[in-house]
Structure formats: C-alpha cells, structure tokens
C-alpha atoms as a PDB file:
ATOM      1  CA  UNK A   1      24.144  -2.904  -1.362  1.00  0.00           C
ATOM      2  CA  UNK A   2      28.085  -3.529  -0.662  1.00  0.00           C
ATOM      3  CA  UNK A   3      29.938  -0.834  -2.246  1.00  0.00           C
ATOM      4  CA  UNK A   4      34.154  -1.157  -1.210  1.00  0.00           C
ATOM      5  CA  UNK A   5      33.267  -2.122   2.120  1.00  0.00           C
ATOM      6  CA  UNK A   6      30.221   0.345   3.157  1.00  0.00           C
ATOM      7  CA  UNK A   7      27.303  -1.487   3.392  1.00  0.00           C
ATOM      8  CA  UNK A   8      24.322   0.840   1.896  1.00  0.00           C
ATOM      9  CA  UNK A   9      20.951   0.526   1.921  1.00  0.00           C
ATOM     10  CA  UNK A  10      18.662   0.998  -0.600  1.00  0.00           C
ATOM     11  CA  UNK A  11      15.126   2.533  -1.514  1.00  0.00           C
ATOM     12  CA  UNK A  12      12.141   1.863  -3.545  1.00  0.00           C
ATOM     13  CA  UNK A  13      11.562   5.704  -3.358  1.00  0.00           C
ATOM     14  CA  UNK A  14      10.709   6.366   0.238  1.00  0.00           C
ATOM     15  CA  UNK A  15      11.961   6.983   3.409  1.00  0.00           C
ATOM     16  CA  UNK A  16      14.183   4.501   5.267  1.00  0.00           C
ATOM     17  CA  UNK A  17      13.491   3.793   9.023  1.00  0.00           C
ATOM     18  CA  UNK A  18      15.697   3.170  11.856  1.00  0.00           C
ATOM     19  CA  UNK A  19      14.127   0.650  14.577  1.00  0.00           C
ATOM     20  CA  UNK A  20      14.897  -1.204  17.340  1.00  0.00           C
ATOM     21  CA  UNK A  21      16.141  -4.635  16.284  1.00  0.00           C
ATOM     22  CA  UNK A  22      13.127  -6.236  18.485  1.00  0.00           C
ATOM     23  CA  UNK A  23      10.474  -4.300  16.429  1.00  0.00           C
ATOM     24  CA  UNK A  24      11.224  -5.108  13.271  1.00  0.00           C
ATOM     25  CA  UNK A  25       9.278  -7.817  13.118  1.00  0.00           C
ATOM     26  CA  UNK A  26       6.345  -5.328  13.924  1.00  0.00           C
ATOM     27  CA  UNK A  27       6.824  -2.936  10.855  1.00  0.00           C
ATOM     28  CA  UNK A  28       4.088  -3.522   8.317  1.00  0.00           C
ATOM     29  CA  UNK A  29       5.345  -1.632   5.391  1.00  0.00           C
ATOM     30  CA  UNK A  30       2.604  -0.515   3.006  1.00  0.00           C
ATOM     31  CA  UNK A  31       0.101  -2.938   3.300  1.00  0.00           C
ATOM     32  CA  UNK A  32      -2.159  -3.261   6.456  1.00  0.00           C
ATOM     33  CA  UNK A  33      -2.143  -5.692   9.317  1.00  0.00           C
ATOM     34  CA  UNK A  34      -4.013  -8.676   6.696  1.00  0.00           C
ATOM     35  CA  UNK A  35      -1.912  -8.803   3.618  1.00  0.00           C
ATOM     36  CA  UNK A  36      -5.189  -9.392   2.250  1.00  0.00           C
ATOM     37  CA  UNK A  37      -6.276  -5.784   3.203  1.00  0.00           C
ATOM     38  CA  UNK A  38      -5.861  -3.064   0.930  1.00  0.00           C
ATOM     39  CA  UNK A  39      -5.978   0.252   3.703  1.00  0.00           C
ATOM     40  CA  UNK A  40      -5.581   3.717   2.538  1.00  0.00           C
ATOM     41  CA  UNK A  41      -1.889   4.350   2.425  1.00  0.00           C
ATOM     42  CA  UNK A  42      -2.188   6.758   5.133  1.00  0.00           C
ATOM     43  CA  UNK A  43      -3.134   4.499   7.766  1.00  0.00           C
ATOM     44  CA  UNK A  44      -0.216   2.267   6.963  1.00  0.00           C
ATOM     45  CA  UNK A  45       3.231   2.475   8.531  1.00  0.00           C
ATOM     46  CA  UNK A  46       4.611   3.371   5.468  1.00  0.00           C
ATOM     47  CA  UNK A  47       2.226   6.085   4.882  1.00  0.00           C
ATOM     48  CA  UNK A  48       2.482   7.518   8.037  1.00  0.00           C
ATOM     49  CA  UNK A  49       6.733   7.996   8.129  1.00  0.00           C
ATOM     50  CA  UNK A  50       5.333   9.973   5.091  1.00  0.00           C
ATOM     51  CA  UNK A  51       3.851  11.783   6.358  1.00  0.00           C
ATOM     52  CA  UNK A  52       7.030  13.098   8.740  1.00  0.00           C
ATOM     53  CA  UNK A  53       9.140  16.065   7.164  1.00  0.00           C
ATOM     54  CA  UNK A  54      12.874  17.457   7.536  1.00  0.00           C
ATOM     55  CA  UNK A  55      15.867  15.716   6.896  1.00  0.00           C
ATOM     56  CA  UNK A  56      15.608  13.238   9.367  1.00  0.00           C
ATOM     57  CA  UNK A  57      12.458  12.323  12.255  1.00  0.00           C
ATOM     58  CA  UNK A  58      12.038  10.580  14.952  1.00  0.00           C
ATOM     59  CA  UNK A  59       8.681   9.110  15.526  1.00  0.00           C
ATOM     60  CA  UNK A  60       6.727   6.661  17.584  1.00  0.00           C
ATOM     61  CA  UNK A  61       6.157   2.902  16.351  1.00  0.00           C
ATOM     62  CA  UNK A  62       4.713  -0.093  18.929  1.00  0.00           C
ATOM     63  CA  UNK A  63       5.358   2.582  21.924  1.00  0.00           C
ATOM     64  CA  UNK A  64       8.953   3.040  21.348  1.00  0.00           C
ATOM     65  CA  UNK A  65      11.259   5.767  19.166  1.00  0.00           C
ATOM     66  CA  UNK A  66      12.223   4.942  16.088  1.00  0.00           C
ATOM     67  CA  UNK A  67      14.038   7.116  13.596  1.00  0.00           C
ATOM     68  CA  UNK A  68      13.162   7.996   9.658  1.00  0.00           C
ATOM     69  CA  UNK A  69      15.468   9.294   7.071  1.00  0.00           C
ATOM     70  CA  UNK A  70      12.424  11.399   5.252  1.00  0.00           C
ATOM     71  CA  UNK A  71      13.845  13.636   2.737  1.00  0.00           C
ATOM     72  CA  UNK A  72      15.435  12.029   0.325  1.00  0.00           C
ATOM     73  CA  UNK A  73      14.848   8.213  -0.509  1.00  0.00           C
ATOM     74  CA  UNK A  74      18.689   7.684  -1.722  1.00  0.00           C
ATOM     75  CA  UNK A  75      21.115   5.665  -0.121  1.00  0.00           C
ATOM     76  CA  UNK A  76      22.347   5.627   3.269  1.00  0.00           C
ATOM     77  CA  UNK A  77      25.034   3.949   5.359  1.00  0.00           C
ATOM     78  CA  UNK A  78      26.246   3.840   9.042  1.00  0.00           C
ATOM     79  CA  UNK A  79      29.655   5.183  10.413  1.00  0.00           C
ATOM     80  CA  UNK A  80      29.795   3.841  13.578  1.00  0.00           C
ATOM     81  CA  UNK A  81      32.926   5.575  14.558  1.00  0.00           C
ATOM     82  CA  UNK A  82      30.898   8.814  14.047  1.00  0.00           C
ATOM     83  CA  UNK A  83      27.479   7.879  15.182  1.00  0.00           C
ATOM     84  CA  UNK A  84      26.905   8.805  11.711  1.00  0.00           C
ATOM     85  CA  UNK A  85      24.015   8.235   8.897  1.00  0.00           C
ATOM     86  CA  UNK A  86      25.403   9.050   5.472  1.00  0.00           C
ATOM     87  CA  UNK A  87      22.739   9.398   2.551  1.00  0.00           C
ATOM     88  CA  UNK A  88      24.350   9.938  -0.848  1.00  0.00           C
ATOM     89  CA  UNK A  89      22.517  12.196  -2.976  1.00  0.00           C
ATOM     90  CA  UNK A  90      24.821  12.205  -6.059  1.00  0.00           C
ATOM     91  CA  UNK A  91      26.983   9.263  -6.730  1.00  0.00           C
ATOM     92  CA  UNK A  92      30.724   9.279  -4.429  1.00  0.00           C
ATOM     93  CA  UNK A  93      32.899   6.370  -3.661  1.00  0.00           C
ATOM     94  CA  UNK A  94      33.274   5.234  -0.598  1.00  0.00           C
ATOM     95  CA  UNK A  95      36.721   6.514  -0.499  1.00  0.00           C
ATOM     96  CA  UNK A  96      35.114  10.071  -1.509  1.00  0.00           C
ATOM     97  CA  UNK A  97      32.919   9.512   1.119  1.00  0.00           C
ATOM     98  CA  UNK A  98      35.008   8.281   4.172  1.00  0.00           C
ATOM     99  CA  UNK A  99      37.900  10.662   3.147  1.00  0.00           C
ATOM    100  CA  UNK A 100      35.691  13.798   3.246  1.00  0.00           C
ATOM    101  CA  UNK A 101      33.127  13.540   5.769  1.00  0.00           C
ATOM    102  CA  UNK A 102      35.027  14.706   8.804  1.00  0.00           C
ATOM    103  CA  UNK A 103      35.300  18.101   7.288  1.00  0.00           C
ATOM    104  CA  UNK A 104      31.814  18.061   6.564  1.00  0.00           C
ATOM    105  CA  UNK A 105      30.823  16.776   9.044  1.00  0.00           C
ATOM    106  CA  UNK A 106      32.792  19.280  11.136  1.00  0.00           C
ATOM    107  CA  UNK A 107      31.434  22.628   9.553  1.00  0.00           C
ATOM    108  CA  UNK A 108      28.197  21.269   8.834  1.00  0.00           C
ATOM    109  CA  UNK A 109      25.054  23.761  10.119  1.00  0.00           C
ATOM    110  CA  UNK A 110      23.289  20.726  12.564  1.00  0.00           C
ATOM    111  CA  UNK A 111      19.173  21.238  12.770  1.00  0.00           C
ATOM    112  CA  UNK A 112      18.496  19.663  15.967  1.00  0.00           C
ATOM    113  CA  UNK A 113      15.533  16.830  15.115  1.00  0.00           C
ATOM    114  CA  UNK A 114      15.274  15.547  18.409  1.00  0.00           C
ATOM    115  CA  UNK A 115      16.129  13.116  21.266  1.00  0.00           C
ATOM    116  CA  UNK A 116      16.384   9.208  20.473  1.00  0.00           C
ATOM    117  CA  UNK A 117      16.790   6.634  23.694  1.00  0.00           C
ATOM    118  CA  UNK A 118      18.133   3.918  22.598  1.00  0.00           C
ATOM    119  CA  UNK A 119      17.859   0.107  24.535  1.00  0.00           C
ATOM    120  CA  UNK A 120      18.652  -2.223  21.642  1.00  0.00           C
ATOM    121  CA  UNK A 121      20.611  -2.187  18.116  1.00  0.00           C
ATOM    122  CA  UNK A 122      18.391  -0.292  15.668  1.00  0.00           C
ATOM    123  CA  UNK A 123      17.843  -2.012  12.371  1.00  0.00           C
ATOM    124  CA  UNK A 124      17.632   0.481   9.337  1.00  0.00           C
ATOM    125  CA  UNK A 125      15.267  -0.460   6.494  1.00  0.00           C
ATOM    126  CA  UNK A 126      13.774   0.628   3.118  1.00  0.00           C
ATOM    127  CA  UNK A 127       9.729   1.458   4.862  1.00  0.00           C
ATOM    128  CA  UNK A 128       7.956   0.449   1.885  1.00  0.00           C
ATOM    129  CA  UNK A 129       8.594  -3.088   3.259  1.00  0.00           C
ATOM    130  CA  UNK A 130       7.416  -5.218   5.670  1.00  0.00           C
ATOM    131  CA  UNK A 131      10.166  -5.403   8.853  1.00  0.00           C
ATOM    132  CA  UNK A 132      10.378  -9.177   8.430  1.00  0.00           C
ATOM    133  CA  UNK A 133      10.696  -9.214   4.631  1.00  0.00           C
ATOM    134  CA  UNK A 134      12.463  -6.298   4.380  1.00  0.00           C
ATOM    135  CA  UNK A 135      15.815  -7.490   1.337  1.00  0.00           C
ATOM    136  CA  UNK A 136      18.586  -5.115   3.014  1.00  0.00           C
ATOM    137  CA  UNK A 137      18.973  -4.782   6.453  1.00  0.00           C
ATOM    138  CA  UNK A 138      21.918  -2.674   8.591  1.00  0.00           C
ATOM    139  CA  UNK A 139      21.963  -3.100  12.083  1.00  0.00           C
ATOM    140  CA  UNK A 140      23.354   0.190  13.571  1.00  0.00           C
ATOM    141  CA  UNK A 141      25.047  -0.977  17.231  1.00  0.00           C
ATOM    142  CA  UNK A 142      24.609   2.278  19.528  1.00  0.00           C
ATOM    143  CA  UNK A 143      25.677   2.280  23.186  1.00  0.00           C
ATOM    144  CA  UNK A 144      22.163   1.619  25.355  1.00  0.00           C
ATOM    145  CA  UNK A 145      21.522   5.571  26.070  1.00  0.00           C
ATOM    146  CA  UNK A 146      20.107   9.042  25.531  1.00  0.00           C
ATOM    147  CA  UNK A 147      21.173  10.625  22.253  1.00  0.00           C
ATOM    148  CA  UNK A 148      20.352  13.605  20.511  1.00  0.00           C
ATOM    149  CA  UNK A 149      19.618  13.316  16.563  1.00  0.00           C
ATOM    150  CA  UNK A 150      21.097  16.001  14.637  1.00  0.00           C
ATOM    151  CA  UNK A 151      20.724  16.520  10.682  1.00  0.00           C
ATOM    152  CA  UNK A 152      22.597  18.606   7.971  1.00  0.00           C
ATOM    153  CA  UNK A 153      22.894  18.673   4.046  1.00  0.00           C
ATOM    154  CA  UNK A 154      25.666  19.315   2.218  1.00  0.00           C
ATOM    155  CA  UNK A 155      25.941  20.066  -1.561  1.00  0.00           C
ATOM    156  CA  UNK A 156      29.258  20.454  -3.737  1.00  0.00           C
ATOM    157  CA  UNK A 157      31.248  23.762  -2.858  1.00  0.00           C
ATOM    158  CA  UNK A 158      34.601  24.654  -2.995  1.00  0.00           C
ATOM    159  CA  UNK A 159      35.675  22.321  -0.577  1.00  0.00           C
ATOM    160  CA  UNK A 160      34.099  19.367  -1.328  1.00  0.00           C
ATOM    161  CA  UNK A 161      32.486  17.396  -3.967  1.00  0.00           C
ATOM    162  CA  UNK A 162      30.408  15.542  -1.675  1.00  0.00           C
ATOM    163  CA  UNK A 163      26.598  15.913  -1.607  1.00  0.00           C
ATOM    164  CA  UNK A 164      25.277  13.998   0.894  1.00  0.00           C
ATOM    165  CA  UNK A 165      22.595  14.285   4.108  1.00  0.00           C
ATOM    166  CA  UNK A 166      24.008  13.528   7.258  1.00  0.00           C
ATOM    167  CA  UNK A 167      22.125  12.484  10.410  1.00  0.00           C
ATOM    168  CA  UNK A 168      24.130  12.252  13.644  1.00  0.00           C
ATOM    169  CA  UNK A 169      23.131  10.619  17.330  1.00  0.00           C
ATOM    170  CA  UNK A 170      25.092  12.343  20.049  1.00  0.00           C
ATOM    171  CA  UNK A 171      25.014  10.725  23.285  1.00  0.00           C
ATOM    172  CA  UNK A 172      23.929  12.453  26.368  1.00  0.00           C
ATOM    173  CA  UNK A 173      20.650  14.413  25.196  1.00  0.00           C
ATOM    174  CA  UNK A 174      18.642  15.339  28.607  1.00  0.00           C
ATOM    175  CA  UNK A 175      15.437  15.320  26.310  1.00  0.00           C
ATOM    176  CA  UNK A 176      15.247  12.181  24.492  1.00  0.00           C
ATOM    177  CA  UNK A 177      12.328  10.034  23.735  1.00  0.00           C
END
C-alpha cells in the first residue's frame, strides 16, 4: 500500500515474513503443499510463523533464515537508510513517521531477537499467502552479511506521538544464522 512515498505492506491479520528473494517461490501460505489439501493449520507455513512469539523472529524455512514480524499483524515498511522495519500500530503519516523515528529509534530499549545472514534481497510478505501469489511484495536490499536483529515498541509519550514496532538488522553480528 503506497502511502506519500513509503511503500507498506499489508495484513490479513497475521504475521508478515521476511525471506530471501529466491525462496519466495517456496512459501506455501496456509494451505499445504496440494492446494487441494486441507492440513491442520499447524503444519502449514503459516501456522508455524504462528506459532513464533516476541516482536520480531527469526526462523528456519527451506534450510535458510528468514525473518517474521509476529506481534502485531499491522503495517510495516522498510527504511533502508536505517536497516529499519517500521510497523504502525496506530495510524501516522509518513511524514510523522520519517520525521520522528530517529529519536525513537535512538532511545528505544532494543530486545536482541537474534542473528540473520543474509546472501540475497529478502522479500517481505503478508504469511497467510502463498510466496508466489502473495498481492504486496517489498524487497528489502541488505548488504550480503551477518546482522543482528534487534526489536523495540514504542507507544505515545511525551515525546512522541508515534506508536510503532521497530525491528532493526545491524551488520556485523558474530552469531548469526
């Protein structure tokens, strides 16, 4: 969804996933291999990010990482110039947003989720759909590399309106997966 130039992606009212742009192809969403198959949502992709808690998780799909925005299916967008995945939780402009996310972003309290390598662009995606079908699409373009995924939420205080969840990739983490 274009919004003033941030391009955010939507949810039907679960998690969006973050994988590499070569695997998206792979993601089945919430039905099983056969379209025809109806599998306990549990064994599903879909089901399984789920099943992942925290802000933010990084998980295993077709033996590589991937990453899952879990706790709240609202919006989300990419700052590259940050490394930065925005989910709005209450409705901001993009001014709003770009304007006052540095000072969030700066006194934020990080939870360390845990290390991503990355190889290839990661593609972030509503999960309820199938990678190939999946209606909005952002390609997040990350330096090939070792980076640590961070997460923080922030609700409206004094200084800012904004209530948003972040998730940041630092490059250089010695322990990522």
């Amino acid at each position: 969804m274009k919004n003033s130039g941030l391009n955010w992606i939507t949810s039907l009212g679960g998690p969006l996933v973050a994988l590499p742009e070569s695997l998206v192809g792979t993601w089945q969403g919430a039905v099983g291999p056969d379209e025809d198959d109806d599998p306990p949502e549990e064994e599903t992709d879909y089901g399984k990010v789920c099943e992942l808690s925290g802000l933010a998780a990084v998980f295993e799909h077709a033996g590589h990482a991937a990453l899952a925005l879990t706790d709240d299916p609202s919006p989300a967008t990419f700052l590259p110039d940050r490394s930065l995945l925005v989910q709005r939780l209450a409705l901001a402009g993009d001014q709003e947003i770009l304007s006052g996310i540095g000072s969030i972003a700066g006194t934020a309290r990080w939870e360390p989720i845990a290390g991503l390598t990355v190889t290839e662009p990661l593609v972030l995606f509503d999960s309820v759909y199938p990678g190939a079908e999946a209606p909005d699409r952002l390609r997040l373009d990350l330096p090939q590399g070792r980076y640590e995924v961070r997460a923080a939420h922030h609700e409206p205080d004094a200084a800012s309106a904004l209530w948003v969840t972040l998730v940041g990739l630092y490059p250089g983490s010695p322990h990522a997966g």
